[in-house]
C-alpha atoms as a PDB file:
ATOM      1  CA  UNK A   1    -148.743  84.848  20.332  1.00  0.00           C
ATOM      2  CA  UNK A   2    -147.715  86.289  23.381  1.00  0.00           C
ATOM      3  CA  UNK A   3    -143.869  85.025  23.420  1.00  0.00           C
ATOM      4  CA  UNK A   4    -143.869  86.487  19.798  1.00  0.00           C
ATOM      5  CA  UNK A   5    -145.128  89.853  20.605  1.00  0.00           C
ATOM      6  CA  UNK A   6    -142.143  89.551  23.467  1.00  0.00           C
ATOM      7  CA  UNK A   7    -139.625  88.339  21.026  1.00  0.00           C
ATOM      8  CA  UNK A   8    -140.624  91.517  18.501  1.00  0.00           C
ATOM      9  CA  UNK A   9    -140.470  94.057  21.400  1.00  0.00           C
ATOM     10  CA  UNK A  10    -137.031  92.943  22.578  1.00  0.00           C
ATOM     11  CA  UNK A  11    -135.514  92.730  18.632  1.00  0.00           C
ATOM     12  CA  UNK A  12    -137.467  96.536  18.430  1.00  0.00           C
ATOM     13  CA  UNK A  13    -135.467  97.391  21.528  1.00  0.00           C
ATOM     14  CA  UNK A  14    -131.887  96.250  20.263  1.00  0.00           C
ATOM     15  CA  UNK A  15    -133.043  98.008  17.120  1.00  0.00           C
ATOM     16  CA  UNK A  16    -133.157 101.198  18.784  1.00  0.00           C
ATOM     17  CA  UNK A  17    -129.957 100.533  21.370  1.00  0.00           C
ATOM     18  CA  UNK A  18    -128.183  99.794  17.992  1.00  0.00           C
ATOM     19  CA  UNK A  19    -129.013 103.121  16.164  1.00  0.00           C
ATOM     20  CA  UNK A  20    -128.620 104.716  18.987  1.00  0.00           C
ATOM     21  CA  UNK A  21    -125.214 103.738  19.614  1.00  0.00           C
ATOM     22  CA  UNK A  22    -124.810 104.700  16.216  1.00  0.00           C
ATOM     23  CA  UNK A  23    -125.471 108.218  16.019  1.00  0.00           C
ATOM     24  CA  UNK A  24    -123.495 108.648  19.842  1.00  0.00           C
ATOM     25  CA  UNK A  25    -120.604 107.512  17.864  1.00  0.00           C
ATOM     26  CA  UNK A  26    -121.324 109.189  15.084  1.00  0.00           C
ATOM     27  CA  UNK A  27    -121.735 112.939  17.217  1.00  0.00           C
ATOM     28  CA  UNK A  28    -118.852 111.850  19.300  1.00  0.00           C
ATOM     29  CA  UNK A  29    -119.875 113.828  22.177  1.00  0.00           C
ATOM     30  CA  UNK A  30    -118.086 113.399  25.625  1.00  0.00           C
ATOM     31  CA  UNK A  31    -121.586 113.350  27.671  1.00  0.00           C
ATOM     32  CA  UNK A  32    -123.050 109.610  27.069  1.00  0.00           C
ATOM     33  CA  UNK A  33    -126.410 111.095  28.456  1.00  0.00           C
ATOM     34  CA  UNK A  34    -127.139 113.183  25.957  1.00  0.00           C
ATOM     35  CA  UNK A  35    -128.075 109.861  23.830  1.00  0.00           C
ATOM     36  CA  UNK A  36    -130.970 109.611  26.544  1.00  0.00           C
ATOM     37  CA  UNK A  37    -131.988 113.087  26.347  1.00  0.00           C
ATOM     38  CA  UNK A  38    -132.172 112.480  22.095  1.00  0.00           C
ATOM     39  CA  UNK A  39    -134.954 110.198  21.862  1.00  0.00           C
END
């Protein structure tokens, strides 16, 4: 149960690096740290 509950966090994580990326290139603003400040 445990090394599911990993797996789901991780694929969660990508999930959000994904969208994230997403909307950065989406907004294309010239400070990448603004994606931080965002969520």
């Amino acid at each position: 149960m445990k090394i599911k509950k990993l797996i789901s966090i991780i694929l969660i994580g990508l999930l959000l690096l994904g969208l994230g990326s997403i909307c950065y290139a989406e907004e294309e603003d010239p400070d990448p740290w603004n994606v931080t400040y965002n969520m």
